[in-house]
N, C-alpha and C. Protein backbone atom coordinates (compact mmCIF):
# COMPACT_ATOMS: atom_id res chain seq x y z
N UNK A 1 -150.81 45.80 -63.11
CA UNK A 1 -152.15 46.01 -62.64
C UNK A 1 -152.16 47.01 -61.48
N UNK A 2 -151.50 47.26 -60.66
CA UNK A 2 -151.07 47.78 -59.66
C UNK A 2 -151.04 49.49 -60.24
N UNK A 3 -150.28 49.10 -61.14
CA UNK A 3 -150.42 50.81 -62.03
C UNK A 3 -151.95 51.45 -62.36
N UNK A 4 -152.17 50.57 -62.73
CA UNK A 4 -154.02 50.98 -63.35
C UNK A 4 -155.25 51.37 -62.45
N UNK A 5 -154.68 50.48 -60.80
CA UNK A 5 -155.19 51.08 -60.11
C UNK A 5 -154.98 52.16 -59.44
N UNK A 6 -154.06 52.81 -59.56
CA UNK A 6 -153.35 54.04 -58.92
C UNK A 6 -153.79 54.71 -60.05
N UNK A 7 -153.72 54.74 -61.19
CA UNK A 7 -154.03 56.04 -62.56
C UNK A 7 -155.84 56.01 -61.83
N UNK A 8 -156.54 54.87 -62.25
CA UNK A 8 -157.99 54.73 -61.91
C UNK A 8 -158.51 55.33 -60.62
N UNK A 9 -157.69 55.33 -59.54
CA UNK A 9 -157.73 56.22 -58.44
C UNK A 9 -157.51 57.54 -58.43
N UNK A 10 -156.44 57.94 -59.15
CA UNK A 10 -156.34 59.30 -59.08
C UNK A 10 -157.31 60.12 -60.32
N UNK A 11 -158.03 59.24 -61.53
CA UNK A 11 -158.59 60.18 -61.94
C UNK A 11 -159.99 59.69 -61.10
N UNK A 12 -159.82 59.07 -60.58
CA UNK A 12 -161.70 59.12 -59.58
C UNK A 12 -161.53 59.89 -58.57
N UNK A 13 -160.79 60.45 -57.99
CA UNK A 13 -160.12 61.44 -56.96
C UNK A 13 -160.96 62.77 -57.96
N UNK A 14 -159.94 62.73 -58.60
CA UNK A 14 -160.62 64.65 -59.58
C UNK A 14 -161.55 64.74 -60.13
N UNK A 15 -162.66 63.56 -60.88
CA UNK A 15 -164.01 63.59 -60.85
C UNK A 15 -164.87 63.73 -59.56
N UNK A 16 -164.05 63.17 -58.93
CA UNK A 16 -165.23 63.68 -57.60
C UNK A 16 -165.27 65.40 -56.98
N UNK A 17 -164.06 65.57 -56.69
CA UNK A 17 -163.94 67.34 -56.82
C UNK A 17 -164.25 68.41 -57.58
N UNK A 18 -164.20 67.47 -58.66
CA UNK A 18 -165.56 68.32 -59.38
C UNK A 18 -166.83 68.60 -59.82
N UNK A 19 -167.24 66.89 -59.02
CA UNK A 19 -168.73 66.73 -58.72
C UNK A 19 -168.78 67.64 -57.68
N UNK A 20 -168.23 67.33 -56.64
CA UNK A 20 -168.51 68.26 -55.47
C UNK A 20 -168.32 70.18 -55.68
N UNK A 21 -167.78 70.44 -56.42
CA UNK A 21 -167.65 71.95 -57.22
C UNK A 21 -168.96 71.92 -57.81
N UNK A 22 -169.47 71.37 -58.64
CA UNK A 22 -170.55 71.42 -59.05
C UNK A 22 -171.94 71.71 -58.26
N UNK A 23 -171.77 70.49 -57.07
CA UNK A 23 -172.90 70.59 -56.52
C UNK A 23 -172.54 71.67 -55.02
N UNK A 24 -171.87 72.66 -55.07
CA UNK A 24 -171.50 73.51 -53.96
C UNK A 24 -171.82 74.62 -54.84
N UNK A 25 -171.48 74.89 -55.99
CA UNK A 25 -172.09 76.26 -57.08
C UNK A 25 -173.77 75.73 -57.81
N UNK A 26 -174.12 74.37 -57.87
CA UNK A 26 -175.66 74.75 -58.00
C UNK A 26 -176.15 74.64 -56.80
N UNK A 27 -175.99 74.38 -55.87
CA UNK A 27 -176.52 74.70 -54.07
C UNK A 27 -176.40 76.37 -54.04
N UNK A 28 -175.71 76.81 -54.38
CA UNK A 28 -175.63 78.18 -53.78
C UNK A 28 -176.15 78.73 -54.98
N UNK A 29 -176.35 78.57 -56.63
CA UNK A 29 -176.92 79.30 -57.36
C UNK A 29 -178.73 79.31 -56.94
N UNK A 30 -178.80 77.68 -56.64
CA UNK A 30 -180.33 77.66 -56.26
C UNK A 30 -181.04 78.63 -54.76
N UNK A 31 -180.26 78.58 -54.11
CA UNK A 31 -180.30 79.63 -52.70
C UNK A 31 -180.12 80.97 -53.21
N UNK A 32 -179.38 81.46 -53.90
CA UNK A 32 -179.42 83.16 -54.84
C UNK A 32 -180.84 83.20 -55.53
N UNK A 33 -181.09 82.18 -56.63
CA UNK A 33 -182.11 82.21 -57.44
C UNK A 33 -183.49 81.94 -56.16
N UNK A 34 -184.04 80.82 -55.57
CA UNK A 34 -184.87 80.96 -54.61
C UNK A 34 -184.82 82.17 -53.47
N UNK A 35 -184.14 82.28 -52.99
CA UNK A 35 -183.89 83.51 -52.23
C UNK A 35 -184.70 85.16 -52.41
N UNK A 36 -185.41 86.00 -51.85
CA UNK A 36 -185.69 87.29 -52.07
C UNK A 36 -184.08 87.77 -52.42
N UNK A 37 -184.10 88.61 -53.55
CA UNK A 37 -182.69 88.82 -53.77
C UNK A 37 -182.45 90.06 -53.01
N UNK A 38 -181.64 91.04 -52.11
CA UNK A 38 -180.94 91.65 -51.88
C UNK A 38 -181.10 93.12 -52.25
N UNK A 39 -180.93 92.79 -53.92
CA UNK A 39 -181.03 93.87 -54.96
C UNK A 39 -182.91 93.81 -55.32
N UNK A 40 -183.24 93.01 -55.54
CA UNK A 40 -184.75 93.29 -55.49
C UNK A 40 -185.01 94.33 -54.53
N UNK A 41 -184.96 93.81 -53.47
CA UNK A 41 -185.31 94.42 -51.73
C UNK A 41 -184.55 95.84 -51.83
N UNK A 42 -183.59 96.27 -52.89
CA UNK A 42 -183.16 97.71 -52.32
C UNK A 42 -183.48 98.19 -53.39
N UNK A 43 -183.96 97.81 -54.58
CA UNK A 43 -184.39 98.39 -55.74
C UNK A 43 -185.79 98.81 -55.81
N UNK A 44 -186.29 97.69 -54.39
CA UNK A 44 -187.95 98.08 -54.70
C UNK A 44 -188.00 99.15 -53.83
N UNK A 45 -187.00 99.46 -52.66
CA UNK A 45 -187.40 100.23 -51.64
C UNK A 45 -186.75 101.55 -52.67
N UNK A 46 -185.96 101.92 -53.32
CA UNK A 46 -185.43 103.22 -53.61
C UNK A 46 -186.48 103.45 -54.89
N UNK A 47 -187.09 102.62 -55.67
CA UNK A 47 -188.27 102.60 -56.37
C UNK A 47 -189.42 103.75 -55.48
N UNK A 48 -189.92 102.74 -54.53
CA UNK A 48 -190.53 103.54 -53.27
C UNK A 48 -190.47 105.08 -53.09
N UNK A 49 -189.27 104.98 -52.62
CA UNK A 49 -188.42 106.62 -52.38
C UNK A 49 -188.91 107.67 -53.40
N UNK A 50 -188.35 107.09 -54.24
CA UNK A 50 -187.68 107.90 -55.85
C UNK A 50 -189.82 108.20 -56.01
N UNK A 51 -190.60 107.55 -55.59
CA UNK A 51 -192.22 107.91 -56.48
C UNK A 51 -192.86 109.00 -55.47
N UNK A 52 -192.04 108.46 -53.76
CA UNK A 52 -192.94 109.28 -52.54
C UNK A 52 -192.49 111.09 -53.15
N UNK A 53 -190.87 110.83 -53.54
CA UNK A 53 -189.73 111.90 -53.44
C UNK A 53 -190.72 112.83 -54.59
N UNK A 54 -191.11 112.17 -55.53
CA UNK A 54 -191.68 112.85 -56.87
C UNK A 54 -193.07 113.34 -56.69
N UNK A 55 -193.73 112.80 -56.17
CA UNK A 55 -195.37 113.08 -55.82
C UNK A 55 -195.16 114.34 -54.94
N UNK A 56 -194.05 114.08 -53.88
CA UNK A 56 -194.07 115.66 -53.05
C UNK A 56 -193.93 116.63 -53.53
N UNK A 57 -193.08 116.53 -54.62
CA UNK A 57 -192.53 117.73 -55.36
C UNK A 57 -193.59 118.07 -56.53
N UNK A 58 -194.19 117.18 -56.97
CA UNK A 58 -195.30 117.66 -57.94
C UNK A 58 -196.57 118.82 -57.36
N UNK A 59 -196.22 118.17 -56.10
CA UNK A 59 -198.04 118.49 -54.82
C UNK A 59 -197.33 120.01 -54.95
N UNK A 60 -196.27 120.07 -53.98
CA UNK A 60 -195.85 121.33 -53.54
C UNK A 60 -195.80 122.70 -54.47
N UNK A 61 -196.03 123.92 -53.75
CA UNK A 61 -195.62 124.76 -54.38
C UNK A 61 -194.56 125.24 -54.51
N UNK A 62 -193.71 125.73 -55.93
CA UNK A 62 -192.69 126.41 -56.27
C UNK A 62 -191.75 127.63 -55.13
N UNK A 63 -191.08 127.63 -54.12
CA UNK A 63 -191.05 129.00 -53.68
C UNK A 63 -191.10 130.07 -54.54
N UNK A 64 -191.81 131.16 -54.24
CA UNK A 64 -192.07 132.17 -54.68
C UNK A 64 -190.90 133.73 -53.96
N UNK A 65 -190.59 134.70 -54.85
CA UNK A 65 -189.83 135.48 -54.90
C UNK A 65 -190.72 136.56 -53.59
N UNK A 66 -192.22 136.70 -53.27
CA UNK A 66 -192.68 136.95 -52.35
C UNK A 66 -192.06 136.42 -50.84
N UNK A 67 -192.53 134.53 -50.39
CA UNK A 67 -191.78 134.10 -49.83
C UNK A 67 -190.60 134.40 -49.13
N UNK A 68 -189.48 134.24 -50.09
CA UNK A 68 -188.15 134.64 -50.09
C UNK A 68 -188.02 136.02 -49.55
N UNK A 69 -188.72 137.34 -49.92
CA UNK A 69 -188.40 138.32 -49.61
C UNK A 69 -188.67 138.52 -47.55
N UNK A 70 -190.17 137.96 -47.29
CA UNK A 70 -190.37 137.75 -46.19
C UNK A 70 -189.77 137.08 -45.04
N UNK A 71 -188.92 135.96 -45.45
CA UNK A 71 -187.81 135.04 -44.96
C UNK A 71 -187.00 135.67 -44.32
N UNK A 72 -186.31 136.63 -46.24
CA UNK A 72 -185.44 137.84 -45.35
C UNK A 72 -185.19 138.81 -44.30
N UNK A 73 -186.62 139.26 -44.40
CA UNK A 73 -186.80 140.20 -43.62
C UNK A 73 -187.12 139.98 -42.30
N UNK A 74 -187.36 138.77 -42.12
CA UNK A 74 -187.49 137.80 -40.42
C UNK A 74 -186.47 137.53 -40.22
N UNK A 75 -184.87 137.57 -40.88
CA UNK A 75 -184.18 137.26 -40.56
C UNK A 75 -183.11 138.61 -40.23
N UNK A 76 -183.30 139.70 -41.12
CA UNK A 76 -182.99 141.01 -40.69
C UNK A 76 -183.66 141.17 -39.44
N UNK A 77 -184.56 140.73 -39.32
CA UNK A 77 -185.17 141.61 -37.58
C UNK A 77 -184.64 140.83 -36.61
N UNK A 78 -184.25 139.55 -36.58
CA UNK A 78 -183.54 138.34 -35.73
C UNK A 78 -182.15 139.18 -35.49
N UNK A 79 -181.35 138.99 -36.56
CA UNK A 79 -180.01 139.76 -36.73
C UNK A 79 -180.29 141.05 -35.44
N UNK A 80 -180.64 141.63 -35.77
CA UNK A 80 -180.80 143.19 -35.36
C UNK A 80 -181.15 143.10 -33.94
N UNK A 81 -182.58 142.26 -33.54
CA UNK A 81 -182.58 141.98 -31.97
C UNK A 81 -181.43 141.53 -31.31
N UNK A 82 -180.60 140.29 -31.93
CA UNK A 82 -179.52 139.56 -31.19
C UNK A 82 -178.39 140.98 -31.21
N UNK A 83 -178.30 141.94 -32.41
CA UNK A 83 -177.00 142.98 -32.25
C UNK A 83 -177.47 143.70 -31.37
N UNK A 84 -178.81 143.97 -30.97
CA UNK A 84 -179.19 145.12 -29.65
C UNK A 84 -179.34 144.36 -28.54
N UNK A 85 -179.07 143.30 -28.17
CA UNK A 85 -178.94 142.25 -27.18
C UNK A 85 -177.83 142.78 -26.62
N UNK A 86 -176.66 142.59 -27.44
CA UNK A 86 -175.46 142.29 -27.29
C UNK A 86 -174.52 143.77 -27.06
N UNK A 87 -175.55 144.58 -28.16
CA UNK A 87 -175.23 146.30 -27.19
C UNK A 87 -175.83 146.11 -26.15
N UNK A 88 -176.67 145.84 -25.52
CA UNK A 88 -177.44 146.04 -24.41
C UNK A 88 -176.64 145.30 -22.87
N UNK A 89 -175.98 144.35 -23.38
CA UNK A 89 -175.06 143.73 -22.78
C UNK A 89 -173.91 144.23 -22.56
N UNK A 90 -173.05 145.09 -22.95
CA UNK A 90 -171.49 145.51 -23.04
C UNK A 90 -172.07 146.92 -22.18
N UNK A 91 -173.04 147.31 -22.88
CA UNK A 91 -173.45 148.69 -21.87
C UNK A 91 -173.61 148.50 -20.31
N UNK A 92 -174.36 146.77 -20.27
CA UNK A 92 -174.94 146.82 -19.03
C UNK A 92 -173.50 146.08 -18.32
N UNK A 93 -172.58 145.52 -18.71
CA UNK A 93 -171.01 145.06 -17.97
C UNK A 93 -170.40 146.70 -17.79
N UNK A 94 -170.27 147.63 -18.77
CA UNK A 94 -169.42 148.57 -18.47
C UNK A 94 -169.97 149.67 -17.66
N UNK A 95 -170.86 150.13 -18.19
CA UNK A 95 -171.29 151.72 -17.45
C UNK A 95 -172.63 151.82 -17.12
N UNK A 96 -173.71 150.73 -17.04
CA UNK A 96 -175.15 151.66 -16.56
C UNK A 96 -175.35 151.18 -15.39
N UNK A 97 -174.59 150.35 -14.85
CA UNK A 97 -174.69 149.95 -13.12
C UNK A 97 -174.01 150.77 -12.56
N UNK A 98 -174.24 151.29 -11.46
CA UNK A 98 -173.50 152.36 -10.05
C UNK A 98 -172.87 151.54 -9.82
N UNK A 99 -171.79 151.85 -9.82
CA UNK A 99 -170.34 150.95 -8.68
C UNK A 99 -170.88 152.25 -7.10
N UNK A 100 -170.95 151.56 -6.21
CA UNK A 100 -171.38 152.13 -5.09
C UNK A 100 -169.85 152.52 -4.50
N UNK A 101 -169.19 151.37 -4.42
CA UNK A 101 -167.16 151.36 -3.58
C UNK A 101 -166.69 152.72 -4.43
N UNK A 102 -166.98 152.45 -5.67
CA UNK A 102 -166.10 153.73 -6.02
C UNK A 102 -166.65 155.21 -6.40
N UNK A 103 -168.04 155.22 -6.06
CA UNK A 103 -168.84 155.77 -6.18
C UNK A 103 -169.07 156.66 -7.50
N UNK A 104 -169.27 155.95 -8.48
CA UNK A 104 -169.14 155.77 -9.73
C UNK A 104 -170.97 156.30 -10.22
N UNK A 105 -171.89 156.66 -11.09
CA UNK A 105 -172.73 156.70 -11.53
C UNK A 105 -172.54 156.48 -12.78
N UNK A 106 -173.84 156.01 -13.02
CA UNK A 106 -173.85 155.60 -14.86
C UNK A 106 -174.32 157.36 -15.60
N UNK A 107 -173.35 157.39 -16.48
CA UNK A 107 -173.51 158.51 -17.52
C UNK A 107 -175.05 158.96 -18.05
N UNK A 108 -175.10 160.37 -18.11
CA UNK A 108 -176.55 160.27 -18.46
C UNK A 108 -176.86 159.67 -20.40
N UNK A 109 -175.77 159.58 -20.79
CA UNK A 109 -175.33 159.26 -22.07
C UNK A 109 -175.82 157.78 -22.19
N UNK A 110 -174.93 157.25 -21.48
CA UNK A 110 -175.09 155.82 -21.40
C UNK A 110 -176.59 155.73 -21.32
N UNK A 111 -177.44 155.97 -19.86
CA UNK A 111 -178.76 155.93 -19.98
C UNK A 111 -179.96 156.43 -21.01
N UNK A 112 -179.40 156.96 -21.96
CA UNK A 112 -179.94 157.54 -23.34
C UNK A 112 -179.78 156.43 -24.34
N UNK A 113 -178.54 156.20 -24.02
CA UNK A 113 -178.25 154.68 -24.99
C UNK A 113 -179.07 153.82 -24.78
N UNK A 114 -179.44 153.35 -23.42
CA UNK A 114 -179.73 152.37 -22.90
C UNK A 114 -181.00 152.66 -23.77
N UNK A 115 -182.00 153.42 -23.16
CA UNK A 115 -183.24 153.98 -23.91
C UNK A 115 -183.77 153.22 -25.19
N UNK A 116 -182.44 154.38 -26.09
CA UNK A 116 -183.03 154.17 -27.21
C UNK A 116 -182.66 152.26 -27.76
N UNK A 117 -181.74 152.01 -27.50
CA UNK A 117 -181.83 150.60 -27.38
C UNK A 117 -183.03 149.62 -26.79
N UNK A 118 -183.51 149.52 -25.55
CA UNK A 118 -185.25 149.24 -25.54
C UNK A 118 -185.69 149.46 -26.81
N UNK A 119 -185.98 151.12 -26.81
CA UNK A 119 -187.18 151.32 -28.14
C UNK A 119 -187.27 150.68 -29.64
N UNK A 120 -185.68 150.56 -29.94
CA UNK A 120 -185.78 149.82 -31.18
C UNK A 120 -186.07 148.59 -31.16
N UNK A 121 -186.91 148.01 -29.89
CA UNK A 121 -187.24 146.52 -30.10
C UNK A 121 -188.77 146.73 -30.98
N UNK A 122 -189.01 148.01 -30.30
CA UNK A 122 -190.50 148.60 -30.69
C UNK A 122 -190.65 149.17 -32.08
């Protein structure tokens, strides 16, 4: 008898661990299933996205080859101010200031440079 209760114990031991398995995976299936899911919440928001993303692009206009050409050409005149900047700069470190100590004058060359550099802003 002694035996029967030790077998009877140990299989009431592993029915219960798997009652308790049971009720630890439908506890947590019911908290997934009740729960706002996760994937709802990022499916509805990129849903969202994906209709704002499409409506803009429907509204908007196509760039046009006009456009584009004008872009360019604001960006050629940018270019070109910053390269006469930057002549305007190396001229004005090397030669269109008087060194007075060494009694140095700026070239009438240089000051021609200088010139026409202004004017092409114009």
């Amino acid at each position: 008898m002694d035996v029967q209760k030790r077998s009877a114990f140990r299989f009431d031991n592993r029915g219960q661990s798997t009652i308790e398995y049971l009720i630890v995976t439908f506890v947590l299936v019911a908290v997934l299933v009740s729960a706002p899911s996760i994937y709802d919440m990022v499916g509805t928001t990129l849903k969202n996205k994906y209709q704002s993303y499409s409506f803009a692009v429907a509204v908007s206009d196509p760039p046009r080859k006009a456009f584009d050409d004008s872009i360019t050409k604001e960006a050629d005149k940018i270019k070109h101010i910053l390269n006469v900047f930057e002549e305007i700069g190396d001229l004005m470190r090397d030669s269109i200031f008087p060194d007075i100590k060494q009694m140095k004058m700026p070239d009438w060359k240089d000051i021609e440079k200088f010139g026409k550099l202004i004017r092409s802003f114009f």
